[in-house]
N, C-alpha and C. Protein backbone atom coordinates (compact mmCIF):
# COMPACT_ATOMS: atom_id res chain seq x y z
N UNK A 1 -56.92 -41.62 31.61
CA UNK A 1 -57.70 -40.72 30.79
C UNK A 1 -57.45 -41.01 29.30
N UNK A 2 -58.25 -40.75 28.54
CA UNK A 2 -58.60 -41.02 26.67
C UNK A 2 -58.45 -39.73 26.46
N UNK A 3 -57.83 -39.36 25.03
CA UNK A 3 -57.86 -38.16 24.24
C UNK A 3 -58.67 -38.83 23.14
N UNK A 4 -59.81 -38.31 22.66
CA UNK A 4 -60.20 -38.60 21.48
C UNK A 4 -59.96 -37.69 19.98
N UNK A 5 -59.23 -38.00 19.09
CA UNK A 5 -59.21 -37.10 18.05
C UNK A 5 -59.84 -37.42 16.80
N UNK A 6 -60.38 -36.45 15.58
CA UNK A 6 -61.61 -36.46 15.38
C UNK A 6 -60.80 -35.53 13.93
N UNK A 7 -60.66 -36.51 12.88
CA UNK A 7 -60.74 -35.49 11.56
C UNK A 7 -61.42 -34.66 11.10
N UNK A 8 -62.21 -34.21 10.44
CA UNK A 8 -63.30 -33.94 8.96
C UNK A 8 -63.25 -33.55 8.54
N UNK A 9 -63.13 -34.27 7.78
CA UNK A 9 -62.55 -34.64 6.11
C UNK A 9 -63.32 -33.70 5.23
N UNK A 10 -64.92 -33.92 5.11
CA UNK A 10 -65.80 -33.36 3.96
C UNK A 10 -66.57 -34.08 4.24
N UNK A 11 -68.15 -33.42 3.99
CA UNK A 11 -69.70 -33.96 3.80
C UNK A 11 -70.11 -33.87 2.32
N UNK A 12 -70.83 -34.50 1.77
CA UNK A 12 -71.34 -34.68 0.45
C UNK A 12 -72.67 -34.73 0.14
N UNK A 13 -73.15 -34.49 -0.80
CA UNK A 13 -74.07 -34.59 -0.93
C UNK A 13 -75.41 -34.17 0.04
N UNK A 14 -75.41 -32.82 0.32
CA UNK A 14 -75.91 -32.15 1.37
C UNK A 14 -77.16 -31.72 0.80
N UNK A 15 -78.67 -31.63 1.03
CA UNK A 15 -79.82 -31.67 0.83
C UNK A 15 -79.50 -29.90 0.50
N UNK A 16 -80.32 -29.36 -0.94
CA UNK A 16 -80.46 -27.79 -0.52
C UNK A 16 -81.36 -27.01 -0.02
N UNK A 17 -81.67 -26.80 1.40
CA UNK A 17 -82.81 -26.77 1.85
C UNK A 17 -82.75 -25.28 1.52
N UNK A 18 -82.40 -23.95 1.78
CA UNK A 18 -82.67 -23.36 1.08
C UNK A 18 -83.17 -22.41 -0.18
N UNK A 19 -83.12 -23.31 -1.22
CA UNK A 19 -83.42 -23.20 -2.86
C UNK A 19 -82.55 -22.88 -3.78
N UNK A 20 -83.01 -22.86 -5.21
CA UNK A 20 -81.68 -23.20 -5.83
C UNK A 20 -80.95 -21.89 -6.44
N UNK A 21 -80.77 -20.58 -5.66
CA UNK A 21 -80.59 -19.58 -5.47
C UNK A 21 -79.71 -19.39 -4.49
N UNK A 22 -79.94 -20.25 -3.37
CA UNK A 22 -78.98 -19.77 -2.14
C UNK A 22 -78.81 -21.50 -1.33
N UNK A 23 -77.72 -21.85 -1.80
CA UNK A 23 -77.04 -22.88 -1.26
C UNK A 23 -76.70 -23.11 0.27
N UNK A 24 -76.88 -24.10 0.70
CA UNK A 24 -76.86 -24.19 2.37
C UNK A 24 -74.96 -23.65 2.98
N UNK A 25 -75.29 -23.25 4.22
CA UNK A 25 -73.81 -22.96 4.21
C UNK A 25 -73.74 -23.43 5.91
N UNK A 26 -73.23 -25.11 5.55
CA UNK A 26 -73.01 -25.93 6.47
C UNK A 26 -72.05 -25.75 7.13
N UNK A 27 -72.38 -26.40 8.59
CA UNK A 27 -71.23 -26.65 9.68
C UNK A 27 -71.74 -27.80 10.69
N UNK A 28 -70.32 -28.67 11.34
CA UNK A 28 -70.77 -29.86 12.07
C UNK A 28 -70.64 -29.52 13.67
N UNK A 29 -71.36 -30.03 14.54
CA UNK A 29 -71.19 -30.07 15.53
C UNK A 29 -71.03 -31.65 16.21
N UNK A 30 -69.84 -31.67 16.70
CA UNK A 30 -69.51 -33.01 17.23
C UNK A 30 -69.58 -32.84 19.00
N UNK A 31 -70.34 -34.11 19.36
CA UNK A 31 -69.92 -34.45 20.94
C UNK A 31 -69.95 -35.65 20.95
N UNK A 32 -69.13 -35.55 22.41
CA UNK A 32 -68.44 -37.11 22.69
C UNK A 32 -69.32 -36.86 23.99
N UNK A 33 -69.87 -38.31 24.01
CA UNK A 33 -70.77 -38.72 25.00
C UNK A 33 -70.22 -39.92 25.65
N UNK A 34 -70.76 -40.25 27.05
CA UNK A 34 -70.89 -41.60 27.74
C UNK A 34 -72.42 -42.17 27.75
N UNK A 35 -72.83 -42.99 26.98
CA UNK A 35 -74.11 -43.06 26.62
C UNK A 35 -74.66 -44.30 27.95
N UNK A 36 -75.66 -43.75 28.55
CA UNK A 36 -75.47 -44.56 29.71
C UNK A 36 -77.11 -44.94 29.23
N UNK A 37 -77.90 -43.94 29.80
CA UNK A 37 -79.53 -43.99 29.67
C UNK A 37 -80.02 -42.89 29.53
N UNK A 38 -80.35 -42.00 28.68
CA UNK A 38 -81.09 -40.88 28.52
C UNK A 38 -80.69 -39.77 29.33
N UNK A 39 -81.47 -39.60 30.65
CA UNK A 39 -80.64 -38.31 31.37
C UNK A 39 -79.70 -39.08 32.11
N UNK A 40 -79.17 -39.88 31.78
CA UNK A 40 -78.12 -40.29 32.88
C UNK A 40 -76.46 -40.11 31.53
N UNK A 41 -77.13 -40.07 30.22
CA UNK A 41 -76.09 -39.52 29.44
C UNK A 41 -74.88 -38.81 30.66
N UNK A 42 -73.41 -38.46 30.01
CA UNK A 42 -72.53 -37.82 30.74
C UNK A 42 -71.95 -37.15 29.17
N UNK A 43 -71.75 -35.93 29.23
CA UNK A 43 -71.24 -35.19 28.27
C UNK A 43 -69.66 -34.73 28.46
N UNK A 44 -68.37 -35.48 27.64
CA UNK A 44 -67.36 -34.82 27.45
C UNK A 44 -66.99 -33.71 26.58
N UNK A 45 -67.87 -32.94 26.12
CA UNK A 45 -67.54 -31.70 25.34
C UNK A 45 -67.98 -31.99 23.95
N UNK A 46 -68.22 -30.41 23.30
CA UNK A 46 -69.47 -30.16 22.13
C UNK A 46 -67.86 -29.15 21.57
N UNK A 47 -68.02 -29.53 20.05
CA UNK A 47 -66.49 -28.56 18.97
C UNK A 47 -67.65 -28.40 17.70
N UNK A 48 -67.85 -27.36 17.41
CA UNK A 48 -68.15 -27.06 16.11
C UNK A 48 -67.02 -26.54 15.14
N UNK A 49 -67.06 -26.92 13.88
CA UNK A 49 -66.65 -26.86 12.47
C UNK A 49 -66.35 -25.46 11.85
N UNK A 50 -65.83 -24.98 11.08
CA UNK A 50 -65.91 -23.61 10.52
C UNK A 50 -67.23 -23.74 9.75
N UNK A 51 -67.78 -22.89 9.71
CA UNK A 51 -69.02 -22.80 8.69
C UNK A 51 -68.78 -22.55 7.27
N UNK A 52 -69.05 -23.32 6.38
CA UNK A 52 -68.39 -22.95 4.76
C UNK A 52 -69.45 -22.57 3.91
N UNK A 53 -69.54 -21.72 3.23
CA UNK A 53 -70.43 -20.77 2.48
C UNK A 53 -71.19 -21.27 1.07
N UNK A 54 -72.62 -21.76 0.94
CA UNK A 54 -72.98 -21.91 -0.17
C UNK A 54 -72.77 -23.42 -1.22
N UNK A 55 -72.58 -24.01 -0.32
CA UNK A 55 -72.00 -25.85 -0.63
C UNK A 55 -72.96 -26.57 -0.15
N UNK A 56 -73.09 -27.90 -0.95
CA UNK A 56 -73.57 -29.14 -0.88
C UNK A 56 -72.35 -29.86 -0.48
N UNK A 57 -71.35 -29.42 -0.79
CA UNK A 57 -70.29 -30.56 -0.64
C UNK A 57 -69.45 -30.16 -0.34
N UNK A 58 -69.23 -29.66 1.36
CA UNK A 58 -68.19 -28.91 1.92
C UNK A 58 -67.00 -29.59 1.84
N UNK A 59 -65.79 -29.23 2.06
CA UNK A 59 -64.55 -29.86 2.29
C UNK A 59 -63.74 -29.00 3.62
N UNK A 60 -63.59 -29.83 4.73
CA UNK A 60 -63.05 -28.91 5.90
C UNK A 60 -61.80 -28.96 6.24
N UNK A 61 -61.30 -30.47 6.50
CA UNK A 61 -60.05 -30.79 6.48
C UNK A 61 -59.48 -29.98 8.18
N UNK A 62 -60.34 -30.17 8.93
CA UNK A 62 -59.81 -29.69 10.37
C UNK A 62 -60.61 -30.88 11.73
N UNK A 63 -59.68 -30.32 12.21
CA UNK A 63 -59.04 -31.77 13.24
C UNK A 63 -59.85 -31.32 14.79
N UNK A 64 -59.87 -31.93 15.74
CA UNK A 64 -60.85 -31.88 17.06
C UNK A 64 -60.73 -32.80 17.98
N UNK A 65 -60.03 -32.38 19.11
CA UNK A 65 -59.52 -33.12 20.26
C UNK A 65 -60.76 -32.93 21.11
N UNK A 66 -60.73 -34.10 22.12
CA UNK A 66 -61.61 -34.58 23.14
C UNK A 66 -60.32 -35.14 24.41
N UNK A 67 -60.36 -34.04 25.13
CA UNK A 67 -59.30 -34.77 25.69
C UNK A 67 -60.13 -34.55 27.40
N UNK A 68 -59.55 -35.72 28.24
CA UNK A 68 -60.25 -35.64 29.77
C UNK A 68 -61.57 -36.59 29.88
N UNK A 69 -61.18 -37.43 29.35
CA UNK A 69 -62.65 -38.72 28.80
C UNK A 69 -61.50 -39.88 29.68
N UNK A 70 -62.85 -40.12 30.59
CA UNK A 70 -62.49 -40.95 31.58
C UNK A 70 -61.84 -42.55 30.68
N UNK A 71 -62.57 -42.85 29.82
CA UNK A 71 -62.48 -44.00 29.48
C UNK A 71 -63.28 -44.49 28.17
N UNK A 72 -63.11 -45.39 27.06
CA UNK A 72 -63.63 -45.81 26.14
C UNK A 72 -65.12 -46.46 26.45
N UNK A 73 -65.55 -46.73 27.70
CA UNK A 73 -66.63 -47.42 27.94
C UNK A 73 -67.73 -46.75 27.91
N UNK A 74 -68.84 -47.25 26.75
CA UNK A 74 -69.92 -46.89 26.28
C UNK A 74 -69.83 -45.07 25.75
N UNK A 75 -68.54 -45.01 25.22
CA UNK A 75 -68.24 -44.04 24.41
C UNK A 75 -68.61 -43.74 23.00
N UNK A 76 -69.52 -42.56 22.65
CA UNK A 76 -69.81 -42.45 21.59
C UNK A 76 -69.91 -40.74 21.26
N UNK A 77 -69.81 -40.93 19.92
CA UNK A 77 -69.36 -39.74 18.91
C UNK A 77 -70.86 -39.13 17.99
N UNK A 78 -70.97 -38.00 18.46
CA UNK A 78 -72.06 -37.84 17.84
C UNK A 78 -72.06 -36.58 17.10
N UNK A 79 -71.95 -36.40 15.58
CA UNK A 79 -71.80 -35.70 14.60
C UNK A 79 -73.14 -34.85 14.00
N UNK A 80 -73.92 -33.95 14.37
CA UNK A 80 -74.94 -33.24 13.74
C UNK A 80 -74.49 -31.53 12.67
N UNK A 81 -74.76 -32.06 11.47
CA UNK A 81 -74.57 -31.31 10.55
C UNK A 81 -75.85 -29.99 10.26
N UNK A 82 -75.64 -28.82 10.50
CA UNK A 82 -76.48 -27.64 10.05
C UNK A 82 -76.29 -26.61 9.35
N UNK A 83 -77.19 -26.34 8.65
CA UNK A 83 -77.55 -25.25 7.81
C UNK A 83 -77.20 -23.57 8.87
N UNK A 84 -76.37 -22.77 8.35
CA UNK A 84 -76.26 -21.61 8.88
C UNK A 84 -77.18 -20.72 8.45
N UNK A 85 -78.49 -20.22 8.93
CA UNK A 85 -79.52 -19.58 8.80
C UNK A 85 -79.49 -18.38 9.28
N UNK A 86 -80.39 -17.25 8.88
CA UNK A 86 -80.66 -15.62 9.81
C UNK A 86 -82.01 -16.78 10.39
N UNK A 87 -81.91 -16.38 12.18
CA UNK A 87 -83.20 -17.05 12.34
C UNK A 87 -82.50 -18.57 12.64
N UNK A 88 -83.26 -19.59 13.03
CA UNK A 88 -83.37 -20.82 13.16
C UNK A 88 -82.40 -21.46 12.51
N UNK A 89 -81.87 -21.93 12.70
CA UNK A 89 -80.31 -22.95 11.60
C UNK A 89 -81.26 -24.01 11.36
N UNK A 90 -81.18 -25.04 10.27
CA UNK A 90 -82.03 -25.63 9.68
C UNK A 90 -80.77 -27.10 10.11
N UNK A 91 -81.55 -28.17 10.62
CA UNK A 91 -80.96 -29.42 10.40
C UNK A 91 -80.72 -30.38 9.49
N UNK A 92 -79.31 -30.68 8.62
CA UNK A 92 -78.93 -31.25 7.63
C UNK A 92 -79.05 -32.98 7.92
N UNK A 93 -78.94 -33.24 8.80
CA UNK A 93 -78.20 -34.72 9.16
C UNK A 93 -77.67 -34.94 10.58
N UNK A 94 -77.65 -36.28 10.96
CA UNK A 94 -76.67 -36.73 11.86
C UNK A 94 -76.17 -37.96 11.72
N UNK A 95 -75.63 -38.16 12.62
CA UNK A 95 -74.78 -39.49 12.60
C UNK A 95 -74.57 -40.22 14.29
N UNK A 96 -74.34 -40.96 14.95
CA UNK A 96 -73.46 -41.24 16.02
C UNK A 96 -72.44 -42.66 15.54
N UNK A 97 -71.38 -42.73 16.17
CA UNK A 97 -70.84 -43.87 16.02
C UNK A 97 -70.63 -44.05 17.65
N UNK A 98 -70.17 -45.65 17.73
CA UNK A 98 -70.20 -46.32 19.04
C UNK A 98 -68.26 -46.44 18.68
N UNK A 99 -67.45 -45.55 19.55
CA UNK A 99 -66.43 -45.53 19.86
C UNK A 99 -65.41 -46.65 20.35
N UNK A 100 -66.27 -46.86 21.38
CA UNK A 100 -65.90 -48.68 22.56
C UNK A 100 -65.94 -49.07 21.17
N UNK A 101 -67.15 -50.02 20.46
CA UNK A 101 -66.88 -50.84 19.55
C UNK A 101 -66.57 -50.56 18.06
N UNK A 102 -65.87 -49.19 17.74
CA UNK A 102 -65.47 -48.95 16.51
C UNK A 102 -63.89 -49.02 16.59
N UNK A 103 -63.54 -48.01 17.50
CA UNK A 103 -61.83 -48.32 17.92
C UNK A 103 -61.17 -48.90 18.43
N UNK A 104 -60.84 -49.80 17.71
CA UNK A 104 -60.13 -51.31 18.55
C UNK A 104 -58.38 -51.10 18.48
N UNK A 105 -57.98 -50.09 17.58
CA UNK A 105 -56.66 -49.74 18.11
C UNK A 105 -56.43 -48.76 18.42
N UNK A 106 -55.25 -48.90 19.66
CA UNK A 106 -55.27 -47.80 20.25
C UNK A 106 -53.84 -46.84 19.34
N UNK A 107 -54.12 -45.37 18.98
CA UNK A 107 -53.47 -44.61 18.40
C UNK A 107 -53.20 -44.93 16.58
N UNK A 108 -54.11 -45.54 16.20
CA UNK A 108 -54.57 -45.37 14.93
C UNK A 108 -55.46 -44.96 14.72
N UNK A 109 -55.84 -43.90 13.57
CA UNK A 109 -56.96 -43.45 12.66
C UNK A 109 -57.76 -44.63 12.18
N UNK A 110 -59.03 -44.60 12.33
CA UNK A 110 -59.90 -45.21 11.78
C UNK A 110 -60.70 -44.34 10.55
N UNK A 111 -60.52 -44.46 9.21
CA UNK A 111 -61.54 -44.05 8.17
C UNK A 111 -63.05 -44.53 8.74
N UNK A 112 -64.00 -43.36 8.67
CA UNK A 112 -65.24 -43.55 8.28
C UNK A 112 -66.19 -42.70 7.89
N UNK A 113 -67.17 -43.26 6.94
CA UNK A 113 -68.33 -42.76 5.79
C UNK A 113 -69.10 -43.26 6.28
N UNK A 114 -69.87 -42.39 6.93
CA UNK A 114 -70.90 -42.59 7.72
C UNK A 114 -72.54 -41.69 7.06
N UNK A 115 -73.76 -42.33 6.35
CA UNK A 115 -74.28 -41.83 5.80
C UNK A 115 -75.48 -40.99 6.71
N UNK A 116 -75.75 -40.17 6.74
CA UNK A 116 -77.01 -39.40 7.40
C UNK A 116 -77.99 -39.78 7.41
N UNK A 117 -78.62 -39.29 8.80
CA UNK A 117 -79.84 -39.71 9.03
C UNK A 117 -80.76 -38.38 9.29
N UNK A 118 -82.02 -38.82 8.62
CA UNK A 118 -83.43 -37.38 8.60
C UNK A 118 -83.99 -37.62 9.56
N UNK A 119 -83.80 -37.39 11.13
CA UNK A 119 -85.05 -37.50 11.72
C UNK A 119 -85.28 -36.10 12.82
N UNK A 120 -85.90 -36.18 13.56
CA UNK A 120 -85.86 -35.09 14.52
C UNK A 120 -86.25 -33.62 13.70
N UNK A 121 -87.01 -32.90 14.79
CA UNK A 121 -87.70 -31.93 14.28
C UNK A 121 -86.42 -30.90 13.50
N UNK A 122 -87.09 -30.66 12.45
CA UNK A 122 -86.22 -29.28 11.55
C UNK A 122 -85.27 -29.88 10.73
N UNK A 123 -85.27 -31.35 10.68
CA UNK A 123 -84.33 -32.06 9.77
C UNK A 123 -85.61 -31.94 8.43
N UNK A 124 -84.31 -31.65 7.43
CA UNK A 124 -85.22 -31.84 6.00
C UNK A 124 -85.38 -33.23 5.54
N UNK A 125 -86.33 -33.76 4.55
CA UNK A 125 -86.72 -34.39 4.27
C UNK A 125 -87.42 -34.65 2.99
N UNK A 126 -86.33 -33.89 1.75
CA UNK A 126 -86.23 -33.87 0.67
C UNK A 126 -85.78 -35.40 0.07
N UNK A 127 -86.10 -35.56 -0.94
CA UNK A 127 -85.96 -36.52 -1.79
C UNK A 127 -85.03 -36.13 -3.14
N UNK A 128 -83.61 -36.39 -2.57
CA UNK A 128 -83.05 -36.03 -3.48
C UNK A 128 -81.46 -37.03 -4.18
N UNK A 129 -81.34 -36.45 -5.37
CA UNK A 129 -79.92 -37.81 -5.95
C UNK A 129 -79.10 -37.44 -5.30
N UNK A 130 -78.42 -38.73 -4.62
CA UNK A 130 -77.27 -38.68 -3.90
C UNK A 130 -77.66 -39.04 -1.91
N UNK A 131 -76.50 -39.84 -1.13
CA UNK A 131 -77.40 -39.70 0.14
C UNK A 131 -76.14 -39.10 0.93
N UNK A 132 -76.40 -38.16 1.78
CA UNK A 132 -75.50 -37.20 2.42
C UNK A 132 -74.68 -38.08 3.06
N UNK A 133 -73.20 -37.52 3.25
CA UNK A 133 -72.49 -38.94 4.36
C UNK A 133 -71.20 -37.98 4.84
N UNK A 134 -70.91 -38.14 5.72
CA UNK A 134 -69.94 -37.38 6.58
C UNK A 134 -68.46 -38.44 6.54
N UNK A 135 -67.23 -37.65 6.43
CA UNK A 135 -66.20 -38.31 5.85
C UNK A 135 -65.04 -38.19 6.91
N UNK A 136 -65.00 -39.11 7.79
CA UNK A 136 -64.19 -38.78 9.07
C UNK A 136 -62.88 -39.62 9.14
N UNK A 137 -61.86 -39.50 9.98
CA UNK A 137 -61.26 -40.15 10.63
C UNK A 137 -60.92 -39.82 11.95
N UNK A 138 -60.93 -41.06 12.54
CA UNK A 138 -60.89 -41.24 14.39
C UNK A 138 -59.90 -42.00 15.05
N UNK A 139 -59.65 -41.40 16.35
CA UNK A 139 -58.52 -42.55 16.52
C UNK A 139 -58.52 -42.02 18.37
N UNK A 140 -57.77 -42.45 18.92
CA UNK A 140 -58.09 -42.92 20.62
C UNK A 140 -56.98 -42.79 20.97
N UNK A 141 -56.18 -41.83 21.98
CA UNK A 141 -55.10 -42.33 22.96
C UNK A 141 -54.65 -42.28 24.68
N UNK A 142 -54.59 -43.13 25.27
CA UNK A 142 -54.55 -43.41 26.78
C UNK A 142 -53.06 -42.63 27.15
């Protein structure tokens, strides 16, 4: 069995989809997947973030175990950042990284700045200075 552990660090540069009155008040949701084929996906567990109030540029600094993961193979990490809304939570960003081929040692932290992506319904799609990026470190142990 794999424990996967899972920093985060801070997001930056966060779109204000709200207006410039009331600042987004982000939180991440991470899962660790076995990415096989669509519904044949296998899900090792979903950890959300504390929600932080009124920021573009949260800072979290809290940590997130994945533990009971059969194995590194076709393992991946998938990070979606949202807006805390009354009503509908608004989508900031995501990310996935490929685990198997990012962590090549076992029980070291890997740094990564991983920049966001706009797609999928309710993601914004503002044009704005700066490009959002999620600030992690990762690391793997058998």
């Amino acid at each position: 069995m794999v424990v996967v552990t899972v920093f985060l660090e801070k997001v930056s540069d966060l779109k204000d989809t709200d207006g410039a009155m009331n600042h987004p008040d982000p939180y991440v949701v991470f899962t660790v997947k076995k990415d096989n084929f669509g519904p044949f996906d296998k899900e090792f567990g979903k950890q959300t973030s504390t929600k932080k109030q009124g920021t573009c540029n949260p800072e979290y600094g809290e940590t997130f175990v994945f533990k009971d993961v059969p194995s590194m193979e076709k393992l991946t990490l998938h990070a979606k950042v949202w807006d805390q809304d009354i009503g509908l939570d608004d989508g900031l960003g995501h990310t996935s990284i490929n685990l198997e081929k990012e962590l090549t040692k076992h029980g070291e932290f890997k740094a990564f700045e991983e920049k966001l992506s706009w797609s999928g319904k309710g993601m914004i799609k503002k044009a704005v200075t700066g490009t959002p990026t999620i600030f992690l470190k990762i690391k793997y142990e058998e």
